[in-house]
C-alpha atoms as a PDB file:
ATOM      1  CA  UNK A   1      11.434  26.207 -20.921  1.00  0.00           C
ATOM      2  CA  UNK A   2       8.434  25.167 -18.845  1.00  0.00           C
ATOM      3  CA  UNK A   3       7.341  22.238 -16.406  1.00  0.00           C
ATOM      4  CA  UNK A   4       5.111  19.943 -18.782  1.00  0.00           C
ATOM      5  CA  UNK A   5       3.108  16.984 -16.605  1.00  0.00           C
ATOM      6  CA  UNK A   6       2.051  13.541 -19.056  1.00  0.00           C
ATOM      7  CA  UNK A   7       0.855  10.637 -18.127  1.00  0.00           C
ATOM      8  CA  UNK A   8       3.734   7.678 -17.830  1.00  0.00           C
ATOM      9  CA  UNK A   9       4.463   5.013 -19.915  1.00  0.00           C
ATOM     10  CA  UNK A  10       3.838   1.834 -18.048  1.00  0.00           C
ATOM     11  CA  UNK A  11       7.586   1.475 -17.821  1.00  0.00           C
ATOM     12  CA  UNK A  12       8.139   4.794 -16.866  1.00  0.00           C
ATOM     13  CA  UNK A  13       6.048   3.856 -13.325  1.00  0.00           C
ATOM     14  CA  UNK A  14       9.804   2.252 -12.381  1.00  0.00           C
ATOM     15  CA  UNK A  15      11.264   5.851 -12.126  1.00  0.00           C
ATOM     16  CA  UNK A  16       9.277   6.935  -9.117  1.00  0.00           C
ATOM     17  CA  UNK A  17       9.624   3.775  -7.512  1.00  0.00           C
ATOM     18  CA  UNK A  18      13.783   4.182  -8.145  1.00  0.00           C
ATOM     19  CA  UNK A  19      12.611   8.093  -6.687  1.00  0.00           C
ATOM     20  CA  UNK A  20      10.405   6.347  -3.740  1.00  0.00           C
ATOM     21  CA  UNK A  21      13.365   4.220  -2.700  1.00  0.00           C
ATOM     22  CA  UNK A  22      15.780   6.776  -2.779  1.00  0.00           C
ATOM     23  CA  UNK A  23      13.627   8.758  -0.546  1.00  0.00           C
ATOM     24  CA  UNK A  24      13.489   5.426   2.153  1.00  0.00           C
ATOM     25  CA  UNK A  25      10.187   4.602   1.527  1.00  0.00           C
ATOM     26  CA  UNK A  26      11.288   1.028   0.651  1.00  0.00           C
ATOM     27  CA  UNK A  27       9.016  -0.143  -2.432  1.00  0.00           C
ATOM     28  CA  UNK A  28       8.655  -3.281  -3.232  1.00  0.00           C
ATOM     29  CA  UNK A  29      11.223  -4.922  -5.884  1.00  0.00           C
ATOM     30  CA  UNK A  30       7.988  -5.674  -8.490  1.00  0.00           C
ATOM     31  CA  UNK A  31       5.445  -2.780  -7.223  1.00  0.00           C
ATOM     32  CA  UNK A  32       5.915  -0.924 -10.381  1.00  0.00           C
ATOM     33  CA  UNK A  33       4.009  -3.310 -12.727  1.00  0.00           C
ATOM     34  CA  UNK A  34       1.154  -3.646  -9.984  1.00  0.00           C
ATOM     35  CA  UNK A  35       0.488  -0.251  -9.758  1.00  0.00           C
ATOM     36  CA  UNK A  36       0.003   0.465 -13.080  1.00  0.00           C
ATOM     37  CA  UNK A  37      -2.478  -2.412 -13.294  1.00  0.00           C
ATOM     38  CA  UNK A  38      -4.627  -0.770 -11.152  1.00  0.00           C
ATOM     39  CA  UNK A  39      -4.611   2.350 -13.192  1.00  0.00           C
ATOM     40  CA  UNK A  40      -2.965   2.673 -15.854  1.00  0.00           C
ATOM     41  CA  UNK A  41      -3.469   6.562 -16.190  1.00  0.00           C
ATOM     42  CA  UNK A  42      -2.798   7.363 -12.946  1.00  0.00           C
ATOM     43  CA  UNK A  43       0.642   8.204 -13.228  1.00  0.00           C
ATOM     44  CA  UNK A  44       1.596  11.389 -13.495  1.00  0.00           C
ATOM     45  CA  UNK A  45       5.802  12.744 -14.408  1.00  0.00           C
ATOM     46  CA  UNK A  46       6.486  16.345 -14.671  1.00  0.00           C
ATOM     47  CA  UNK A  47       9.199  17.094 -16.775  1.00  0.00           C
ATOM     48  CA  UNK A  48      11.260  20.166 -18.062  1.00  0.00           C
ATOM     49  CA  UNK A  49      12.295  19.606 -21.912  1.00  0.00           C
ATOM     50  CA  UNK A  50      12.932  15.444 -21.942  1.00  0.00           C
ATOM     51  CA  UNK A  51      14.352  14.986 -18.005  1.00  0.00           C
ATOM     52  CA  UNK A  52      12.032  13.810 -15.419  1.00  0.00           C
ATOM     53  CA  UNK A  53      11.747  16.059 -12.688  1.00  0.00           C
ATOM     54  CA  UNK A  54       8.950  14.707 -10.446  1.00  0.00           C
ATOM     55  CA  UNK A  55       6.109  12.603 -10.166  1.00  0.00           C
ATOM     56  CA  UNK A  56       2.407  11.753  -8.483  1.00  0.00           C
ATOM     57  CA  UNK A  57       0.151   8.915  -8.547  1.00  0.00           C
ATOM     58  CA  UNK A  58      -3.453   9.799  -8.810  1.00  0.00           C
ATOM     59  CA  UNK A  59      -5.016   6.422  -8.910  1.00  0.00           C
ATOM     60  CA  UNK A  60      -8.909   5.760  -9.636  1.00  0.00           C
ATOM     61  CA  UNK A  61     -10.565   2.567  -8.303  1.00  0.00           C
ATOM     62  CA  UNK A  62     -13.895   2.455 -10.547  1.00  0.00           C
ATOM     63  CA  UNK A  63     -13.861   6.039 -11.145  1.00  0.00           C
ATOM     64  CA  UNK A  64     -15.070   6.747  -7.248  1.00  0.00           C
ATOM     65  CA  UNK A  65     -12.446   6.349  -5.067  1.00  0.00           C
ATOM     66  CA  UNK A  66      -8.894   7.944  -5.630  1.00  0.00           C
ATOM     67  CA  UNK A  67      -5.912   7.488  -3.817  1.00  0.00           C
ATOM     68  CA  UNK A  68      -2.742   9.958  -3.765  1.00  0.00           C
ATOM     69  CA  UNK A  69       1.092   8.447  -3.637  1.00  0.00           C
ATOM     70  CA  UNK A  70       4.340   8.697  -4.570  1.00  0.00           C
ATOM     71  CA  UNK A  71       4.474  12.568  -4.843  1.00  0.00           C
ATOM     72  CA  UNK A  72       8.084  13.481  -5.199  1.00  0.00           C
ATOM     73  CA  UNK A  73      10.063  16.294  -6.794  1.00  0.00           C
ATOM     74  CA  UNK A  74      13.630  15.334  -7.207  1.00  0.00           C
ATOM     75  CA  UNK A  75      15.892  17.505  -4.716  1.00  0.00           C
ATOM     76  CA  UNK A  76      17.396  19.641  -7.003  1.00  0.00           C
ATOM     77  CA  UNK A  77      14.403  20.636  -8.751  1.00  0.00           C
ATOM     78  CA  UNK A  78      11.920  21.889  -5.319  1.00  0.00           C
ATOM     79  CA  UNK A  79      11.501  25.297  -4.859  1.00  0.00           C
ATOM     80  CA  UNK A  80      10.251  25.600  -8.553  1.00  0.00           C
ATOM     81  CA  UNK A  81       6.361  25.244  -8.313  1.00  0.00           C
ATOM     82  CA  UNK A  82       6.633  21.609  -9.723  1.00  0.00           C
ATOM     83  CA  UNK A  83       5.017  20.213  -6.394  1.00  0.00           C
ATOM     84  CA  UNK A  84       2.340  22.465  -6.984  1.00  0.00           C
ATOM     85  CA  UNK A  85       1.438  21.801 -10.675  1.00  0.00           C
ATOM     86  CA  UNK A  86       1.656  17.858 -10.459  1.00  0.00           C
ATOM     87  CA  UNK A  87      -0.539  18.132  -7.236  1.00  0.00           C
ATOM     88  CA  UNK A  88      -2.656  20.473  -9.073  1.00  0.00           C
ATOM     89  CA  UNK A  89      -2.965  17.643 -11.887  1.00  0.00           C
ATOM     90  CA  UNK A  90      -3.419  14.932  -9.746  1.00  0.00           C
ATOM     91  CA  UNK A  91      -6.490  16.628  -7.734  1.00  0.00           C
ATOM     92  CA  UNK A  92      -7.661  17.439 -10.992  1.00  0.00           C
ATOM     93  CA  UNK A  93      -7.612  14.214 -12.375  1.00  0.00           C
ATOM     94  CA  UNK A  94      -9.837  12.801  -9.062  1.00  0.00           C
ATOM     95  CA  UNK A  95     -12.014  15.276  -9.451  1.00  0.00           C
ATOM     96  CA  UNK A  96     -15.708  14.484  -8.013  1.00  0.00           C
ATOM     97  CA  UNK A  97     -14.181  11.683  -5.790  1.00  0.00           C
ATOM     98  CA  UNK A  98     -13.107  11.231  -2.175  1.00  0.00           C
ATOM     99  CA  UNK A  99      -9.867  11.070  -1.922  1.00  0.00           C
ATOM    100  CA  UNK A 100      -7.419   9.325   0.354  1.00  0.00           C
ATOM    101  CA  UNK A 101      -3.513   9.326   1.243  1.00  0.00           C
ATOM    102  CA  UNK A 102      -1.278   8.245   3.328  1.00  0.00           C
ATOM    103  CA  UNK A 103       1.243  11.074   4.829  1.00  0.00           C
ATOM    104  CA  UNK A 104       4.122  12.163   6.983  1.00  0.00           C
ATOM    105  CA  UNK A 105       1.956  13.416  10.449  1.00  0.00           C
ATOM    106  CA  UNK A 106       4.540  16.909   9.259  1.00  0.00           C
ATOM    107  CA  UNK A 107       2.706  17.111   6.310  1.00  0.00           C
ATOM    108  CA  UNK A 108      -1.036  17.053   7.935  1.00  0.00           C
ATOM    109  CA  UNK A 109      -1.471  21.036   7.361  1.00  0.00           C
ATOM    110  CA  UNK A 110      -0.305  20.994   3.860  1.00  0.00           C
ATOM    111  CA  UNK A 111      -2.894  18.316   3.188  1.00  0.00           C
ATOM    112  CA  UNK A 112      -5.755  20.228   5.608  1.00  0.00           C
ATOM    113  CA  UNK A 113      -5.476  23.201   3.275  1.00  0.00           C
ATOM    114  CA  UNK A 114      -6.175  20.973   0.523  1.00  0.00           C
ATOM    115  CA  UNK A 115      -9.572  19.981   2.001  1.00  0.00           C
ATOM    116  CA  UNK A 116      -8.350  16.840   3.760  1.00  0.00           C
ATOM    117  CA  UNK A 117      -9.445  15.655   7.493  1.00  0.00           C
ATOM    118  CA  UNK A 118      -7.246  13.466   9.468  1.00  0.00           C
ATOM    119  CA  UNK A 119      -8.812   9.525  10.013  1.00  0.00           C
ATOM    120  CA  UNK A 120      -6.449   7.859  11.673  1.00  0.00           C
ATOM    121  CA  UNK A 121      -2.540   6.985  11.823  1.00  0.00           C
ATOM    122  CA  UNK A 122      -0.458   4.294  10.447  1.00  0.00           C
ATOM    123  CA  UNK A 123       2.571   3.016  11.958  1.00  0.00           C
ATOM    124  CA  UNK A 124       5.472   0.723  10.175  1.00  0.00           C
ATOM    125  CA  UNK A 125       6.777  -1.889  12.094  1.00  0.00           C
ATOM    126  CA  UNK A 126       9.499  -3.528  11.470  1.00  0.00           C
ATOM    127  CA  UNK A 127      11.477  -6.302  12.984  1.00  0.00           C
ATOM    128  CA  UNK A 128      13.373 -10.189  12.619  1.00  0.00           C
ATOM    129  CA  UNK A 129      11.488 -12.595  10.551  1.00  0.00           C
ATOM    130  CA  UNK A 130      10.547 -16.003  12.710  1.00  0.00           C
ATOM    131  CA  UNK A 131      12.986 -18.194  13.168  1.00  0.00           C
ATOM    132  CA  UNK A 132      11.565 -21.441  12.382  1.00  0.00           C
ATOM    133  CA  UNK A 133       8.304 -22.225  11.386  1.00  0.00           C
ATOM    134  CA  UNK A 134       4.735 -22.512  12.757  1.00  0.00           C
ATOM    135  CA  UNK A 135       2.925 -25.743  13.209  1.00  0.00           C
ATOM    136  CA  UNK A 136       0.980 -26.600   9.825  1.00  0.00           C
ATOM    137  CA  UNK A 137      -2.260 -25.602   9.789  1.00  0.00           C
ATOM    138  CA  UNK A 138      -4.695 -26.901   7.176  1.00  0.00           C
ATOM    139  CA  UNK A 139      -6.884 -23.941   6.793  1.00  0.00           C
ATOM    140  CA  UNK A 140      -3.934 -22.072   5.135  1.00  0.00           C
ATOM    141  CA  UNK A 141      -3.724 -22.195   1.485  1.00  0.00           C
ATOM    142  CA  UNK A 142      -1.653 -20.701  -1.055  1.00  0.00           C
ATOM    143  CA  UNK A 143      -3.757 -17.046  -1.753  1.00  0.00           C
ATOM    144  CA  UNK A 144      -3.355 -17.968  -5.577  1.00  0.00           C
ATOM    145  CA  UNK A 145      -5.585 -21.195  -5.264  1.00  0.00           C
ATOM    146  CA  UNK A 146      -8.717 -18.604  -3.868  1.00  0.00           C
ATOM    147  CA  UNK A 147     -11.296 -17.548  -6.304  1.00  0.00           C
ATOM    148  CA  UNK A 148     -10.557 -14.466  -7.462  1.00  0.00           C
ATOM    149  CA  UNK A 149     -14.327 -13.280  -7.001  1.00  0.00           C
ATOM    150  CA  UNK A 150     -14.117 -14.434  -3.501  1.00  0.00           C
ATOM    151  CA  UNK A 151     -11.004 -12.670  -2.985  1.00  0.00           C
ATOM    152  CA  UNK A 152     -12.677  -9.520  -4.166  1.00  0.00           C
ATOM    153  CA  UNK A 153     -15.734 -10.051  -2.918  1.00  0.00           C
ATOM    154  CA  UNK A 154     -13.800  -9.862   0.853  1.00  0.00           C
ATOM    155  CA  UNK A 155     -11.265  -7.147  -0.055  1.00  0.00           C
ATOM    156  CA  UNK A 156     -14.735  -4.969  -0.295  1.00  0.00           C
ATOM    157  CA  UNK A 157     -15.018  -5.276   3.042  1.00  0.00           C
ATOM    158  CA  UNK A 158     -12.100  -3.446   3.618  1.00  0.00           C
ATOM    159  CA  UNK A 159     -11.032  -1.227   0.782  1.00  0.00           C
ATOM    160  CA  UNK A 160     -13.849   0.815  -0.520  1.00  0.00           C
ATOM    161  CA  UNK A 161     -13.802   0.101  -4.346  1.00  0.00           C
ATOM    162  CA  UNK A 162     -12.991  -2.400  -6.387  1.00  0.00           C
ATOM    163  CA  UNK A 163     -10.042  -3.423  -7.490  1.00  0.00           C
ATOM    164  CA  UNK A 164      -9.555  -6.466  -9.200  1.00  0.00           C
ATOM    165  CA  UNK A 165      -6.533  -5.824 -11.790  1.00  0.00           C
ATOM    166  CA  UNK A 166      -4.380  -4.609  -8.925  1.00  0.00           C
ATOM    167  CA  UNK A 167      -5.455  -7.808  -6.702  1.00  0.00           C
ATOM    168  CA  UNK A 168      -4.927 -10.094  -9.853  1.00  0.00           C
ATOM    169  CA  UNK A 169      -1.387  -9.070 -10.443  1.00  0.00           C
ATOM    170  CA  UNK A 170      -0.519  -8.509  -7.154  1.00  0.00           C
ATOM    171  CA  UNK A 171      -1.079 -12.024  -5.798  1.00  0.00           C
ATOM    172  CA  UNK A 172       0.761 -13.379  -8.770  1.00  0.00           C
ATOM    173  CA  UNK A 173       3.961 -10.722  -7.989  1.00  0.00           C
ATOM    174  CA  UNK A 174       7.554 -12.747  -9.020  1.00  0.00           C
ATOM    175  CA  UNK A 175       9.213 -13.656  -5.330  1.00  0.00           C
ATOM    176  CA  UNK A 176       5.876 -12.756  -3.689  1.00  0.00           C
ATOM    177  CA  UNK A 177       3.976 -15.665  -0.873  1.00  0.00           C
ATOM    178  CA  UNK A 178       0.165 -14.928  -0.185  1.00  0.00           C
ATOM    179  CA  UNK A 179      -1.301 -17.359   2.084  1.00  0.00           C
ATOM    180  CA  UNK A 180      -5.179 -17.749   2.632  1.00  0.00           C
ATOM    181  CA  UNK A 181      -7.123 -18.817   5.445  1.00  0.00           C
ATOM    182  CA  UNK A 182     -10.230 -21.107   3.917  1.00  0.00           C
ATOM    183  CA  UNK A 183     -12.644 -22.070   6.404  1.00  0.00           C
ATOM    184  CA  UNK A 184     -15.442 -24.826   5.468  1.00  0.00           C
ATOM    185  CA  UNK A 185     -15.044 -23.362   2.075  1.00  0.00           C
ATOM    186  CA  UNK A 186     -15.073 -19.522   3.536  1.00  0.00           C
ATOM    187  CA  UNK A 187     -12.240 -17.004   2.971  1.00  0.00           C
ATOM    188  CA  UNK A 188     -11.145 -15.742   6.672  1.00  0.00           C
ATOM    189  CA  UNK A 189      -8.018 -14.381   6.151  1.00  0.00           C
ATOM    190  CA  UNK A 190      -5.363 -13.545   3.713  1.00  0.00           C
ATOM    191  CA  UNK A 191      -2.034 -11.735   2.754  1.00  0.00           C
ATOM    192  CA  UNK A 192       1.386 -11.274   1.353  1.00  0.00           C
ATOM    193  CA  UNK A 193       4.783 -10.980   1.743  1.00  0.00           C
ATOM    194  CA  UNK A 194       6.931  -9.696  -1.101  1.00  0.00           C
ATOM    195  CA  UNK A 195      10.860  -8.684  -1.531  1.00  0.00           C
ATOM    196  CA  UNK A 196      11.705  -5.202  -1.203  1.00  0.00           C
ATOM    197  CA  UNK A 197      14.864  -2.881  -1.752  1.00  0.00           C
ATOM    198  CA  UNK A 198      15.298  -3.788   2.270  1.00  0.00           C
ATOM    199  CA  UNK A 199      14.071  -6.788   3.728  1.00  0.00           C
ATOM    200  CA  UNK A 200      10.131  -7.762   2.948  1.00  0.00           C
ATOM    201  CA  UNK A 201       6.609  -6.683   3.618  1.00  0.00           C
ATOM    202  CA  UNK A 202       3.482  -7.770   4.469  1.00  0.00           C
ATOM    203  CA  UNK A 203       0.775  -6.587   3.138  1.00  0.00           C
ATOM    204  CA  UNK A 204      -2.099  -6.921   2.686  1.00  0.00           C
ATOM    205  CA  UNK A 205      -2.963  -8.774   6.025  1.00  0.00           C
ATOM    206  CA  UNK A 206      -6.768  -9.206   6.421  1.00  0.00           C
ATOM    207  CA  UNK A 207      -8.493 -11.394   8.779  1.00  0.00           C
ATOM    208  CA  UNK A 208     -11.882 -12.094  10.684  1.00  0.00           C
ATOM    209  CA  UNK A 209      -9.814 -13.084  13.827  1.00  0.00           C
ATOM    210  CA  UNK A 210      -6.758 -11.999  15.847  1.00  0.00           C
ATOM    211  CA  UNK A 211      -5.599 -15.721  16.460  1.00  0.00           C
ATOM    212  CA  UNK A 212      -6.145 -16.413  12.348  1.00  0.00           C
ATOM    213  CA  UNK A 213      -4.078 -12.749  11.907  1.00  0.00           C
ATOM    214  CA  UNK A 214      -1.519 -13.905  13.990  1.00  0.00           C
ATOM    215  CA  UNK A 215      -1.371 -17.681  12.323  1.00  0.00           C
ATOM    216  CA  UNK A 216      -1.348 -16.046   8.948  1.00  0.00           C
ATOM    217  CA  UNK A 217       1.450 -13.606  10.041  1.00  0.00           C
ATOM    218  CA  UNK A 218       3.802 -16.631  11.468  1.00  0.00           C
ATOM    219  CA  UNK A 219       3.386 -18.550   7.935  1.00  0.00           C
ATOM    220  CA  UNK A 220       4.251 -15.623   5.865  1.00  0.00           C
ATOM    221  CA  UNK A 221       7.605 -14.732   8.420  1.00  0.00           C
ATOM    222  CA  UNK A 222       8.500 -18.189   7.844  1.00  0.00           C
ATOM    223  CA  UNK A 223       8.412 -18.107   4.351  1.00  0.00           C
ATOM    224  CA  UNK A 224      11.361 -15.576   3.959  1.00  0.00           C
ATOM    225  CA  UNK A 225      14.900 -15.894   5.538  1.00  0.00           C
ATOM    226  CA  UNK A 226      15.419 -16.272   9.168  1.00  0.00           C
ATOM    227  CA  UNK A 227      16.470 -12.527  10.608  1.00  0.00           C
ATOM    228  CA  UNK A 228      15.590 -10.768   7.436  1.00  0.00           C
ATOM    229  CA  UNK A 229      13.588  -7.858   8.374  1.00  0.00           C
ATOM    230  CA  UNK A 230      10.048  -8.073   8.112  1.00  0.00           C
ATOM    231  CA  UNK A 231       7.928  -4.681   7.702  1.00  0.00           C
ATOM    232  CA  UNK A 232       4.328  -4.301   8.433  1.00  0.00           C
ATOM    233  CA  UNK A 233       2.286  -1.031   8.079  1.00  0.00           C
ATOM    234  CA  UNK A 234      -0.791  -1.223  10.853  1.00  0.00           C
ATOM    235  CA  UNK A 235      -3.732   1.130  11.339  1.00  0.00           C
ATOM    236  CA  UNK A 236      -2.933   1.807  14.724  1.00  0.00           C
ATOM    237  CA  UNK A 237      -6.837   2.299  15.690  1.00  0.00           C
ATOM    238  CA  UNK A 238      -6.829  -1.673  15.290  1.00  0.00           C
ATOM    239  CA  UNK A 239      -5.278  -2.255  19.263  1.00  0.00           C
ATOM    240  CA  UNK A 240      -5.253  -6.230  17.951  1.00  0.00           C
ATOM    241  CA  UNK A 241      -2.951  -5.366  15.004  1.00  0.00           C
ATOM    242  CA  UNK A 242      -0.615  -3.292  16.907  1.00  0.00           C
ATOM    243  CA  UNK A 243      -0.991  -5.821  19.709  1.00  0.00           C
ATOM    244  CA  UNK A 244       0.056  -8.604  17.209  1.00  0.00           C
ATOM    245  CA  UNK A 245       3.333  -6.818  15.793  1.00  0.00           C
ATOM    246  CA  UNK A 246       4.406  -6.187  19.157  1.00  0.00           C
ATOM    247  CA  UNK A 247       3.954 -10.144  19.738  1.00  0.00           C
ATOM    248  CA  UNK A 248       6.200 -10.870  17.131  1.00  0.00           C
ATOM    249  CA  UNK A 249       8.924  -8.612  18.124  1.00  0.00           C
ATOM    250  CA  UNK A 250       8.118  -5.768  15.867  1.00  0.00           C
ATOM    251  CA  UNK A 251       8.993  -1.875  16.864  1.00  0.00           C
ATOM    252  CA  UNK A 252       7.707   1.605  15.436  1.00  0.00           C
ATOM    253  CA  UNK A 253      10.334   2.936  12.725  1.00  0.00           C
ATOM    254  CA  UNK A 254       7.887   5.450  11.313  1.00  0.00           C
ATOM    255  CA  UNK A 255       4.116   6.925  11.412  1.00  0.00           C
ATOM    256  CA  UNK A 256       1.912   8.133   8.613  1.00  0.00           C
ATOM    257  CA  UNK A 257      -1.712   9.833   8.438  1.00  0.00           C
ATOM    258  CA  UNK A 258      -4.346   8.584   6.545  1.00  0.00           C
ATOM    259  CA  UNK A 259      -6.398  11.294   5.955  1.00  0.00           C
ATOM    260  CA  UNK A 260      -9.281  12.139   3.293  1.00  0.00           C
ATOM    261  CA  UNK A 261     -10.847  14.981   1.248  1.00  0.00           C
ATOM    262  CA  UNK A 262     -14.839  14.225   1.172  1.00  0.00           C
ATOM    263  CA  UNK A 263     -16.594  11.510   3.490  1.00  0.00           C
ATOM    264  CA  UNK A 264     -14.614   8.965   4.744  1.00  0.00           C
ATOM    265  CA  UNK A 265     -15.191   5.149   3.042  1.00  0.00           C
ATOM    266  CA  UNK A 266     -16.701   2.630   5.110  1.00  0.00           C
ATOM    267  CA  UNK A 267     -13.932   0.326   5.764  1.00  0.00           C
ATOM    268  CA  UNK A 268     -14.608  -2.825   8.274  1.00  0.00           C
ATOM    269  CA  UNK A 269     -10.754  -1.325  10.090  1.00  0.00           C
ATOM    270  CA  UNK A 270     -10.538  -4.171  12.984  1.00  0.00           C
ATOM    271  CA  UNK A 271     -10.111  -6.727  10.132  1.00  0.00           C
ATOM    272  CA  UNK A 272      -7.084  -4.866   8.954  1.00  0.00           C
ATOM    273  CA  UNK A 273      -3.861  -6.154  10.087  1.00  0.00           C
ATOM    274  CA  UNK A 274      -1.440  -4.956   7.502  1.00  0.00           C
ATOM    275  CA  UNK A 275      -1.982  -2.101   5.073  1.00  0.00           C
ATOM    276  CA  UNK A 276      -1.403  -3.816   1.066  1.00  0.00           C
ATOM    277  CA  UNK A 277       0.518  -0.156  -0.209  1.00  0.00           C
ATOM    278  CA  UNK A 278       1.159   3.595   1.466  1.00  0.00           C
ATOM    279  CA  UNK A 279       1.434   4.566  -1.925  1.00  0.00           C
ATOM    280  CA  UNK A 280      -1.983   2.975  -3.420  1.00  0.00           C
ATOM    281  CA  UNK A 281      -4.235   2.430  -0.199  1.00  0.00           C
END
């Protein structure tokens, strides 16, 4: 019997999130639909006869920029060249595009021998949600009243393709708060927290300021149980983001590389305060 690798179902996507979170990568509870908005062929399972055996996400923003994730063999199943042939698909299926990801640091040579160059490293932070609220401020919005065109139009600035399915559904995620900062009728800042198998995260969080970061942060904390955990994933070449999670009581529980095969996107970094996915970009 061999290793045959299809494209998933879009209900199949909710296997390798079940895979992601029981390999502690902590998905979100309604990722699955989200991601498959943004592609919905970029979902690769291997299987051998009807049982899925592993999985890769080789997502295409406007059929220029692709983005690698949620590559997992199931343990009982490495050693067997499936890695191999559903990377092999995946690369094959981004063909002619740079490509970025989001690794373990371990992992770095693996990667480098496929052609991709360290940019910078991620770290997750992770700590107690605020305890009470901030004071009101009346530049912040609910994300869902923001013209999606002027939403998209600023997540260009930091994400180099466009991606307006994925943005569409993901600001309307069940259980999920995105906040806006609107500014004499100007988008400043946004994000948004949603429920995950542990605690919640933030992302994205995008701002022109560290102070309008920081207010945007404290109104998203808010919105979720006192104590719960709160996780944020920060480009650490941002010193305000870092400098932010450490004001709010966050610490390091993990680091990842973001690294790319082919020339690396312009992407306006210091406006970056949260990362939106490790597994999409």
């Amino acid at each position: 019997m061999e290793c045959t690798v299809r494209t998933m179902r879009q209900g199949e996507v909710a296997i390798a999130i079940e895979w992601a979170a029981r390999e502690g990568w902590n998905p979100g509870l309604h990722d699955a639909a989200c991601f498959h908005a943004a592609d919905p062929g970029g979902f690769l399972l291997a299987e051998y006869g009807d049982e899925p055996v592993g999985c890769i996400s080789a997502v295409s923003y406007a059929g220029r920029f692709g983005f690698v994730g949620l590559y997992i063999v199931r343990p009982e199943w490495r050693g067997r060249g499936i890695g191999l042939r559903l990377w092999t698909e995946g690369m094959k299926r981004l063909s002619g595009q740079v490509i970025g990801l989001d690794g373990v640091p371990a992992q770095q040579d693996n990667y480098r021998r496929s052609g991709f160059a360290l940019a910078w490293n991620n770290a997750r932070f992770a700590g107690p949600a605020g305890s009470a609220a901030p004071a009101p401020a009346s530049q912040i919005v609910p994300l869902r009243s923001v013209d999606l065109a002027m939403l998209c139009a600023d997540d260009g600035r930091v994400f180099p393709a466009p991606r307006e399915a994925f943005l569409r559904c993901w600001r309307s995620m069940p259980g999920a708060t995105g906040l806006a900062w609107v500014a004499d009728g100007e988008l400043a800042g946004w994000g948004l927290i949603r429920r995950c198998r542990e605690g919640h995260k933030i992302g994205p969080l995008v701002a022109d300021a560290p102070e309008i970061a920081s207010a945007l942060y404290a109104a998203l904390s808010a919105s979720v149980p006192a104590g719960d955990t709160v996780y944020l994933d920060v480009p650490l070449p941002n010193a305000a983001a870092v400098a932010l999670a450490q004001a709010h009581r966050l610490r390091i529980v993990f680091e990842t590389a973001r690294m790319y095969a082919g020339s690396p996107p312009a992407c306006d970094l210091q406006r970056v305060y949260g990362i939106t996915s490790l597994e999409l970009g």
